[in-house]
Protein backbone atom coordinates (compact mmCIF):
# COMPACT_ATOMS: atom_id res chain seq x y z
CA UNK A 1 -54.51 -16.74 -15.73
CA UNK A 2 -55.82 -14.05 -13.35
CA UNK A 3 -57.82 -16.65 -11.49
CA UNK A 4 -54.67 -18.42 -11.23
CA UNK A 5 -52.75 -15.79 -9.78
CA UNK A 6 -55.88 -15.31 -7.32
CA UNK A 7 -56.14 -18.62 -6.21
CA UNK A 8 -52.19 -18.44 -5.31
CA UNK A 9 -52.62 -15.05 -3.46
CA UNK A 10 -55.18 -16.69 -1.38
CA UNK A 11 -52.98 -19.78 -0.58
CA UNK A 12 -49.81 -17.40 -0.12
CA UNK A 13 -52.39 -15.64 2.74
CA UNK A 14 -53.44 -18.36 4.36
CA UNK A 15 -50.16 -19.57 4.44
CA UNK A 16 -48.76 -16.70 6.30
CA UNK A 17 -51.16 -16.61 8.69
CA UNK A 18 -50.92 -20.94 9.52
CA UNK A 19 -46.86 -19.93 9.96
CA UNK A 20 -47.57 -16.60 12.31
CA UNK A 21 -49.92 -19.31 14.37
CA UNK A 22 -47.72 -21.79 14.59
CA UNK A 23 -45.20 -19.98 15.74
CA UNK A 24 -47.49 -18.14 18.75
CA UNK A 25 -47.39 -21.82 20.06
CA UNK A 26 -43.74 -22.58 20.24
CA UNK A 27 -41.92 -21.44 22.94
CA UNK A 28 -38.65 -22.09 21.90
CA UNK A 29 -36.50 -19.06 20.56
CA UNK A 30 -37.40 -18.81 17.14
CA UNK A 31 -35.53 -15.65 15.64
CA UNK A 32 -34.03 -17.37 13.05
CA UNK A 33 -37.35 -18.62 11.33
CA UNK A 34 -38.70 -15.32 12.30
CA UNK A 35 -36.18 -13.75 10.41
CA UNK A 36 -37.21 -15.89 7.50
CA UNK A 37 -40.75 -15.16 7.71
CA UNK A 38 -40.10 -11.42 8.08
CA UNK A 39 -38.28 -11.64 5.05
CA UNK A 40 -41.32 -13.19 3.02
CA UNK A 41 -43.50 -10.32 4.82
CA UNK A 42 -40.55 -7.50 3.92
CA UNK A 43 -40.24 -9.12 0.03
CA UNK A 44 -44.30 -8.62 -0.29
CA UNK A 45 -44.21 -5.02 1.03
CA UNK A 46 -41.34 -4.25 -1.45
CA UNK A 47 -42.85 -5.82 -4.53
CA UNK A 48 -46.53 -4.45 -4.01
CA UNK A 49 -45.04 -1.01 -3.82
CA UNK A 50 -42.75 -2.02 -7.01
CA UNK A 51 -45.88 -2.77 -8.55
CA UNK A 52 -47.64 0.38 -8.02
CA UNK A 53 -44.49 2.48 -8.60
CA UNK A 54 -43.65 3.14 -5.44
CA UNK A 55 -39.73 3.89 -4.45
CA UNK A 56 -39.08 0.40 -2.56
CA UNK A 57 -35.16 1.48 -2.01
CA UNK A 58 -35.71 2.44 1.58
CA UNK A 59 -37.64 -0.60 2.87
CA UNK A 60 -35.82 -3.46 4.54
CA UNK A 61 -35.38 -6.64 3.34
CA UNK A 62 -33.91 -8.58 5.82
CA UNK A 63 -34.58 -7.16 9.58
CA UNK A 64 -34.41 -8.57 13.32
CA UNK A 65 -38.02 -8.31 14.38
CA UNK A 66 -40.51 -10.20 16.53
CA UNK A 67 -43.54 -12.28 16.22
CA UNK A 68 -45.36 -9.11 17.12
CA UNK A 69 -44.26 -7.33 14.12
CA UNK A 70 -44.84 -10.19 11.66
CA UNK A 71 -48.18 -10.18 12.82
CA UNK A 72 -48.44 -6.62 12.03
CA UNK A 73 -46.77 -7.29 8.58
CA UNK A 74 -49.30 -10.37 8.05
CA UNK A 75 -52.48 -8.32 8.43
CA UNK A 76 -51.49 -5.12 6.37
CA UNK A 77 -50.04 -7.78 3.67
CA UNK A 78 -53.07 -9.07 3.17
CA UNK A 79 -54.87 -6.20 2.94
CA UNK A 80 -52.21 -4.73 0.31
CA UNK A 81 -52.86 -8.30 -2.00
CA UNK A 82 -56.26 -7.88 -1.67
CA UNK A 83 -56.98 -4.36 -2.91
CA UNK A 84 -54.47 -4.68 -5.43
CA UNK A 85 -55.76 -7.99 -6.84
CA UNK A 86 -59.00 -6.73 -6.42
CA UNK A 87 -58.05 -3.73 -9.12
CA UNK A 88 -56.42 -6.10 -11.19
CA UNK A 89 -57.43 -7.06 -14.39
CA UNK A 90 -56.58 -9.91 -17.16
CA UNK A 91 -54.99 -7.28 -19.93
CA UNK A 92 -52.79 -5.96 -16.70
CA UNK A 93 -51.08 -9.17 -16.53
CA UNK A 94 -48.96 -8.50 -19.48
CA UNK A 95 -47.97 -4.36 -18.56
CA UNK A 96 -44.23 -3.95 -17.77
CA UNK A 97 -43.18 -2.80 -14.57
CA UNK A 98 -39.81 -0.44 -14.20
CA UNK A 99 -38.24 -0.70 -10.85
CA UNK A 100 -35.08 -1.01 -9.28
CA UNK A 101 -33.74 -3.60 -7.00
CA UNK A 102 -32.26 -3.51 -3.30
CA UNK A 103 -28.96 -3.13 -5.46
CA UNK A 104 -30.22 0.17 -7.27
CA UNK A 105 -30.05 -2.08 -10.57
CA UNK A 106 -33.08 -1.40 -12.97
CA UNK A 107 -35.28 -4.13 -14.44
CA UNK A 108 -38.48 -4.76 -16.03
CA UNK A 109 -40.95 -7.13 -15.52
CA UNK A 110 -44.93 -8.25 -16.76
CA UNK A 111 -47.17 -7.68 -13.78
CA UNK A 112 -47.92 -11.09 -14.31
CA UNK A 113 -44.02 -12.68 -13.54
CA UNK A 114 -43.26 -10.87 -10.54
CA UNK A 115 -46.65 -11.59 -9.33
CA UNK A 116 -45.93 -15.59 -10.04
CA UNK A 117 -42.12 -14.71 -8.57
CA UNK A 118 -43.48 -13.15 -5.06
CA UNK A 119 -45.82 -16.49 -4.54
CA UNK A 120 -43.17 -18.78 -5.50
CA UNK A 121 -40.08 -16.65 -3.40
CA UNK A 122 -42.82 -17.01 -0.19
CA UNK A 123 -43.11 -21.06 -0.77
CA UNK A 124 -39.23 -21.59 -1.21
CA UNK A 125 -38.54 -19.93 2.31
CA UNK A 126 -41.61 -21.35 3.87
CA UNK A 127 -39.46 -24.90 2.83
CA UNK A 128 -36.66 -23.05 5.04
CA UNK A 129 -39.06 -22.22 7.95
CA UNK A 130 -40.04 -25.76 7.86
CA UNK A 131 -36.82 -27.26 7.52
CA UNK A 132 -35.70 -25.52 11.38
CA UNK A 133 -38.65 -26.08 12.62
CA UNK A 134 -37.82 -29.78 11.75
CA UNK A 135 -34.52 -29.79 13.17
CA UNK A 136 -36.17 -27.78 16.69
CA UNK A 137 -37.64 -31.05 17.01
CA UNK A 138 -41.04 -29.04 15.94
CA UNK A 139 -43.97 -30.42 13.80
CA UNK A 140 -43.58 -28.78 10.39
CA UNK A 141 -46.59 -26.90 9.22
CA UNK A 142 -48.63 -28.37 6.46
CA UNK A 143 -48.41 -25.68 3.78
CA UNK A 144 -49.56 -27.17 0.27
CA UNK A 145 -51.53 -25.93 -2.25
CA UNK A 146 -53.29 -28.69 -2.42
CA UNK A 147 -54.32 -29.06 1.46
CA UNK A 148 -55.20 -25.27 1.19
CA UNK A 149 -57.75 -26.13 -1.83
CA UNK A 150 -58.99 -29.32 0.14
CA UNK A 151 -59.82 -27.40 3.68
């Protein structure tokens, strides 16, 4: 399961960073998949601090940024994933995290389902990003799991 999760960190990174160059080529304005993708960036920042315990309460969720700042976010995402993965093991799949959401409701979740939730939350609004880039008239980017493993 860990190698699992691993493999879909890696894809959700390489992911990111096709999006952040695709969208350095398009010269269109682009805030509103911008916005999206800052959201995926935000939602990663918030959850790896969740996951370490960290007060998330404060950090935005939704915010009007620009392609510089997603490329910030990007870079100190991955980092974050990797260390964290890297200190990861198997038996702390199944440890119960505390934390409370942007709503100040408290939950509790394995390391292991809001790890799987974070990689599938980034795919589902990658489908959005590619959806308006679609109806821009732009060439959605090719974002599979499968292409990822094949390249």
């Amino acid at each position: 399961m860990l190698e699992t999760i691993q493999k879909m960190y890696e894809h959700l990174i390489w992911a990111n960073k096709r999006i952040l160059a695709t969208l350095h080529t398009i010269n269109e304005d682009q805030q509103e998949v911008i916005r999206l993708f800052s959201h995926i960036l935000f939602s990663e920042i918030i959850w790896m601090a969740r996951l370490q315990g960290i007060d998330s309460s404060k950090l935005p969720l939704w915010a009007n940024v620009d392609i510089s700042v997603c490329e910030q976010l990007v870079k100190r995402n991955e980092e974050n994933i990797i260390s964290y993965l890297l200190n990861l093991s198997k038996e702390d799949l199944e440890k119960s995290v505390t934390y409370k959401n942007s709503k100040g409701q408290e939950f509790q979740n394995t390391i292991r389902e809001i790890l799987t939730h974070v990689s599938l939350h980034g795919h589902y609004h990658r489908g959005q990003i590619n959806t308006r880039l679609r109806l821009q008239d732009a060439e959605p980017i090719m974002l599979d799991f499968i292409h990822y493993v094949r390249t």
